[in-house]
C-alpha atoms as a PDB file:
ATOM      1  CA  UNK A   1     -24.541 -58.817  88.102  1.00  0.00           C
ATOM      2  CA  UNK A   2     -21.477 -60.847  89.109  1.00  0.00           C
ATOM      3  CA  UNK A   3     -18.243 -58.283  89.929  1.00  0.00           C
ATOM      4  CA  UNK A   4     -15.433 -58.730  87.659  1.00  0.00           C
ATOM      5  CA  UNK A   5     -11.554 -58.357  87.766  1.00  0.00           C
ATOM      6  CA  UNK A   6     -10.598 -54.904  86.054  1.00  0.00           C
ATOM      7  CA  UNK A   7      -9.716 -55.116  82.540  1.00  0.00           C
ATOM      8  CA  UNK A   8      -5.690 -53.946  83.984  1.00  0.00           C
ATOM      9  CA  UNK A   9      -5.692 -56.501  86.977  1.00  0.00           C
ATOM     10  CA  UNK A  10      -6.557 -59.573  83.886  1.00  0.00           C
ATOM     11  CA  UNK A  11      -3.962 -58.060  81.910  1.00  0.00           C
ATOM     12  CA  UNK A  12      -1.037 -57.977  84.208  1.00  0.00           C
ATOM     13  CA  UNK A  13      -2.652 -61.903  84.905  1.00  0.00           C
ATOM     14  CA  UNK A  14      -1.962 -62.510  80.970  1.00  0.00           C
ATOM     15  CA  UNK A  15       1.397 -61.099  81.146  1.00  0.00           C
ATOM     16  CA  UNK A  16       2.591 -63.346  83.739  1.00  0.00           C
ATOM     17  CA  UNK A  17       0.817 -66.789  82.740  1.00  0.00           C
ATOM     18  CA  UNK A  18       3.219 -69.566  81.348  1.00  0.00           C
ATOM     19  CA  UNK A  19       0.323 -70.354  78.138  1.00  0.00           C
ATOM     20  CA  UNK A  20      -2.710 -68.780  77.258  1.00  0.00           C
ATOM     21  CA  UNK A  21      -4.587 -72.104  78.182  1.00  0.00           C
ATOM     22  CA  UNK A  22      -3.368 -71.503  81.592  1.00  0.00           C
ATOM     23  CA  UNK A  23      -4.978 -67.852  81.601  1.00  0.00           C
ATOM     24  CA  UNK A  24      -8.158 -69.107  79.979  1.00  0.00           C
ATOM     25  CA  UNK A  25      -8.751 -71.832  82.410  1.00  0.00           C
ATOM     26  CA  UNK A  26      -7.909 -69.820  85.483  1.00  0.00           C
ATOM     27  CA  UNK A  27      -9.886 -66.383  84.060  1.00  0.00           C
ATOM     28  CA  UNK A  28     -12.530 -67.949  82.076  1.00  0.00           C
ATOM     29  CA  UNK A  29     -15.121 -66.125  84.421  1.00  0.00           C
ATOM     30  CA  UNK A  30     -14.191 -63.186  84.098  1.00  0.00           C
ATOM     31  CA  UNK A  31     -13.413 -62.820  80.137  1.00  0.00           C
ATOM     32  CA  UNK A  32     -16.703 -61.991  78.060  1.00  0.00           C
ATOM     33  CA  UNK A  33     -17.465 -65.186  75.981  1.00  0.00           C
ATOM     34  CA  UNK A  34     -21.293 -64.551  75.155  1.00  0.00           C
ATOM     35  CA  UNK A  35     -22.952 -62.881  72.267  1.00  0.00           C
ATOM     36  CA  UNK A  36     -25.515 -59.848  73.259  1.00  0.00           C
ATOM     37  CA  UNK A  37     -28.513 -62.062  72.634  1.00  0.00           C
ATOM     38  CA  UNK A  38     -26.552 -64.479  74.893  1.00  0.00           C
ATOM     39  CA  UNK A  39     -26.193 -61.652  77.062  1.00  0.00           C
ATOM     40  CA  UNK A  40     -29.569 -60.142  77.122  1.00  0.00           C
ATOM     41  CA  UNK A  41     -31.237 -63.210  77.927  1.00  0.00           C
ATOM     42  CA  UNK A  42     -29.764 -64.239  80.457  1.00  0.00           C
ATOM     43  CA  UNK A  43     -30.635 -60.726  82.324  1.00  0.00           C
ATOM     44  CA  UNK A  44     -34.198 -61.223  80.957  1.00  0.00           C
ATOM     45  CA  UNK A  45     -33.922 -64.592  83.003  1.00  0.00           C
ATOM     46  CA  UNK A  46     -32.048 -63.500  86.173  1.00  0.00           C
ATOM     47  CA  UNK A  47     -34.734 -61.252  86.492  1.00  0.00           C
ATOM     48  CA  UNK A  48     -37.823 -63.433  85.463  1.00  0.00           C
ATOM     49  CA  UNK A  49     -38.832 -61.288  82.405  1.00  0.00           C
ATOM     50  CA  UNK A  50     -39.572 -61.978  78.956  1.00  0.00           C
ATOM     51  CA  UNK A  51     -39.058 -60.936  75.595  1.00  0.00           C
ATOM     52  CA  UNK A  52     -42.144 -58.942  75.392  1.00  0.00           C
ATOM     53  CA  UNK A  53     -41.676 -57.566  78.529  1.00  0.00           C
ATOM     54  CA  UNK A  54     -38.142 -56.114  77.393  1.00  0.00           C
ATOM     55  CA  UNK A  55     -40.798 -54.349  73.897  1.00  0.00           C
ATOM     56  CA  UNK A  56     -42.817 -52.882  76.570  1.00  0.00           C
ATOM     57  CA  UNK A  57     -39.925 -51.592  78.671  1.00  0.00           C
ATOM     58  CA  UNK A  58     -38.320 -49.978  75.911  1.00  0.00           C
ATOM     59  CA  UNK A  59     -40.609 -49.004  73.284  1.00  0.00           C
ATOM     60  CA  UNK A  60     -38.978 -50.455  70.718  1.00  0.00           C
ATOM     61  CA  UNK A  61     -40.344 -52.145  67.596  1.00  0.00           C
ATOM     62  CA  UNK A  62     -41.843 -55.697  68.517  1.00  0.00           C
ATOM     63  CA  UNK A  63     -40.220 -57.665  65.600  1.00  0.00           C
ATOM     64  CA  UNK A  64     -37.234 -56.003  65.952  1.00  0.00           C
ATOM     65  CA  UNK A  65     -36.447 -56.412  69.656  1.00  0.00           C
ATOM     66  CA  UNK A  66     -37.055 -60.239  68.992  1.00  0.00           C
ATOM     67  CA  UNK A  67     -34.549 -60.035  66.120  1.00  0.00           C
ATOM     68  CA  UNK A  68     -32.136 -58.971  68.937  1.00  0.00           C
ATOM     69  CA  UNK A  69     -32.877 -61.043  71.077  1.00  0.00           C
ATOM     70  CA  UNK A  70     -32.321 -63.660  68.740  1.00  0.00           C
ATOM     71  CA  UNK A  71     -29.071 -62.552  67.498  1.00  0.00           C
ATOM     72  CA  UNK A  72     -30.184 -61.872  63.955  1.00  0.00           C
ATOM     73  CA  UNK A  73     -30.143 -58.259  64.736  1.00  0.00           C
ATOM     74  CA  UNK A  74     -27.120 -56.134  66.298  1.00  0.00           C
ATOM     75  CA  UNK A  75     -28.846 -52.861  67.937  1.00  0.00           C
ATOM     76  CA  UNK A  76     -27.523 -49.704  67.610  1.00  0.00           C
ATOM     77  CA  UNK A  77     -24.941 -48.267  70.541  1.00  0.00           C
ATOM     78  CA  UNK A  78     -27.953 -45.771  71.266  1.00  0.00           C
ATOM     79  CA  UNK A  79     -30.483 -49.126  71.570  1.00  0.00           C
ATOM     80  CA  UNK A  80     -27.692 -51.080  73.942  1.00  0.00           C
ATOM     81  CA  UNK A  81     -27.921 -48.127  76.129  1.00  0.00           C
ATOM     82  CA  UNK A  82     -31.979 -47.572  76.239  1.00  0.00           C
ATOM     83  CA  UNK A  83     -31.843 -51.705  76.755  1.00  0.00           C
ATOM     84  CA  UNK A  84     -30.137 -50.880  79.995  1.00  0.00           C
ATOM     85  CA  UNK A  85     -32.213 -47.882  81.348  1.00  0.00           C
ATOM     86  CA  UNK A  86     -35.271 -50.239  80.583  1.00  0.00           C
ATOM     87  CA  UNK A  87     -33.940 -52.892  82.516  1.00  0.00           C
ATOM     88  CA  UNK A  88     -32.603 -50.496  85.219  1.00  0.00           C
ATOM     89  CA  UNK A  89     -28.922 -51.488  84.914  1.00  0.00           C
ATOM     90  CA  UNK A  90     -26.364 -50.082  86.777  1.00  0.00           C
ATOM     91  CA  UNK A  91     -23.589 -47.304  85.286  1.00  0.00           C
ATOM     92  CA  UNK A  92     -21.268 -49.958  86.013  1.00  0.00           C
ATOM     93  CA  UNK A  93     -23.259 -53.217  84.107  1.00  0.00           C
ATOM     94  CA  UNK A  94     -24.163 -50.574  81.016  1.00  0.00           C
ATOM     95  CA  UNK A  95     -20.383 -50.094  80.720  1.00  0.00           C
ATOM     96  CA  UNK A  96     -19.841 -54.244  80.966  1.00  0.00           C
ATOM     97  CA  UNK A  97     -22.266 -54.510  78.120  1.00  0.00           C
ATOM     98  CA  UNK A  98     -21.228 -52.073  75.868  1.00  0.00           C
ATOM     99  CA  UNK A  99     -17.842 -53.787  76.257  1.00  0.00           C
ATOM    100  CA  UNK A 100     -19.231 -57.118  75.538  1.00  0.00           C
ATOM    101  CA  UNK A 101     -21.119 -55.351  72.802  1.00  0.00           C
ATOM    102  CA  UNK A 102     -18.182 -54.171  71.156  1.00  0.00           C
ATOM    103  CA  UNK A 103     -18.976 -50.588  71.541  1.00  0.00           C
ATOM    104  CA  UNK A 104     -17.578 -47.720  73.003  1.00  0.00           C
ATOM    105  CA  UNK A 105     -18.096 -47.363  76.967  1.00  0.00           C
ATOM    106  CA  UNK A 106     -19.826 -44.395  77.972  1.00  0.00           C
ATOM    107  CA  UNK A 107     -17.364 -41.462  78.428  1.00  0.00           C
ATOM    108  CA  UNK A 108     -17.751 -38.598  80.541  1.00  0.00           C
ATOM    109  CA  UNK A 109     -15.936 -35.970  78.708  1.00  0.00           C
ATOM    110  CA  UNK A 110     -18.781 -36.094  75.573  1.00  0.00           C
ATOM    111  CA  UNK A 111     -21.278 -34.133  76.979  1.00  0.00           C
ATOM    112  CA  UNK A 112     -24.146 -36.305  75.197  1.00  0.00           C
ATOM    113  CA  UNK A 113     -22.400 -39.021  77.555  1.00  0.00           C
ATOM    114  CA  UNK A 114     -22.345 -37.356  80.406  1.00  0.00           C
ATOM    115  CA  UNK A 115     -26.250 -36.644  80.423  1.00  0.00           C
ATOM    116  CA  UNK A 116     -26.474 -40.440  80.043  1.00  0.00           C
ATOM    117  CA  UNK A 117     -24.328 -41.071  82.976  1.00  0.00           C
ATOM    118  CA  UNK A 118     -25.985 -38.475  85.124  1.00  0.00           C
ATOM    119  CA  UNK A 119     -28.777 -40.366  84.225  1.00  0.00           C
ATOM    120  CA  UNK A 120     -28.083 -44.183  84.911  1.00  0.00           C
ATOM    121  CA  UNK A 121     -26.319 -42.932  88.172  1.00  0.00           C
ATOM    122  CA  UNK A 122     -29.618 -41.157  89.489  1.00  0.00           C
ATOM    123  CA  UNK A 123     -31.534 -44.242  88.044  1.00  0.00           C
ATOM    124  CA  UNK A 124     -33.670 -41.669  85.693  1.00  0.00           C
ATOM    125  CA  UNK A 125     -36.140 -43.466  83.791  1.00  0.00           C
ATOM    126  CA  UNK A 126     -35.729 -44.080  79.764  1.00  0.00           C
ATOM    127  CA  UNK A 127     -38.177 -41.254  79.110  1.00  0.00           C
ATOM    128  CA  UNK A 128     -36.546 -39.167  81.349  1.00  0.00           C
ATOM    129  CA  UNK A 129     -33.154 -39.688  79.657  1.00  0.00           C
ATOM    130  CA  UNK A 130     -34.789 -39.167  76.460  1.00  0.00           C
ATOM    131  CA  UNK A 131     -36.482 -35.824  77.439  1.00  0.00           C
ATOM    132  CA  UNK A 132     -33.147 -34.776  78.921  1.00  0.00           C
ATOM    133  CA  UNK A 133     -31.282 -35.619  76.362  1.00  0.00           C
ATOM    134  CA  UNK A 134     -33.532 -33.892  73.914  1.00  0.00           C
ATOM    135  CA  UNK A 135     -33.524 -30.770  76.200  1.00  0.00           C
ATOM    136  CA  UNK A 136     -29.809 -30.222  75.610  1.00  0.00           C
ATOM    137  CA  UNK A 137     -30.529 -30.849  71.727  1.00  0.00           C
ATOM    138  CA  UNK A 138     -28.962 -33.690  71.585  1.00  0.00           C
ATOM    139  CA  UNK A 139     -30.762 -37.079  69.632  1.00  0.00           C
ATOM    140  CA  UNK A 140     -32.604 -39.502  72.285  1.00  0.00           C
ATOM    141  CA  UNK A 141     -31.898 -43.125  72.779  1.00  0.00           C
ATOM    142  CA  UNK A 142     -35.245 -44.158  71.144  1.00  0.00           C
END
């Protein structure tokens, strides 16, 4: 996934151009302009997989992981998250898209978080997470 200027950095840019067009133009790469399903498939395509590769990778309901990926559907924070262990995202791209998603970014002082984040930075697997999770009592992802 492409690096992008800190949310601060773009801010202090917004403060200091002469018209929002200006900022636009200049920042359009970095400013989140897609829709998850938007999103979603163009990771699926970066990385040469498919829609029913993304039902096997995560478990989740067939018709309802289409329904996502066709924007009809908005999953859950929990699913957004699961999404990213299946498709081995980084701590840093699972924040991005739970930004993009409209959802709160993971945060370390939650505990429930923190296992999460322990997780995606020691690239645990989804049922991993899950059993993890579940050993500290706390709901799983799927």
């Amino acid at each position: 996934m492409k690096n992008y200027k800190k949310t601060d950095k773009l801010l202090d840019i917004l403060k200091k151009s002469p018209t929002v067009d200006d900022y636009i133009e200049n920042e359009n790469d970095n400013l989140v302009n897609m829709t998850l399903s938007e999103y979603l498939n163009k990771i699926l395509s970066d990385r040469k997989l498919k829609t029913s590769d993304l039902v096997k990778l995560t478990g989740l309901d067939r018709t309802y992981t289409y329904q996502i990926m066709s924007g009809r559907k908005k999953p859950s924070r929990d699913k957004v998250i699961a999404i990213c262990f299946a498709l081995n995202m980084s701590f840093e791209d699972t924040q991005q898209l739970l930004k993009a998603t409209g959802y709160p970014i993971l945060y370390a002082r939650f505990q429930r978080d923190s296992i999460i984040i322990f997780a995606l930075q020691h690239n645990a697997s989804l049922t991993d997470t899950n059993e993890l999770l579940y050993d500290y009592n706390f709901d799983t992802l799927t």
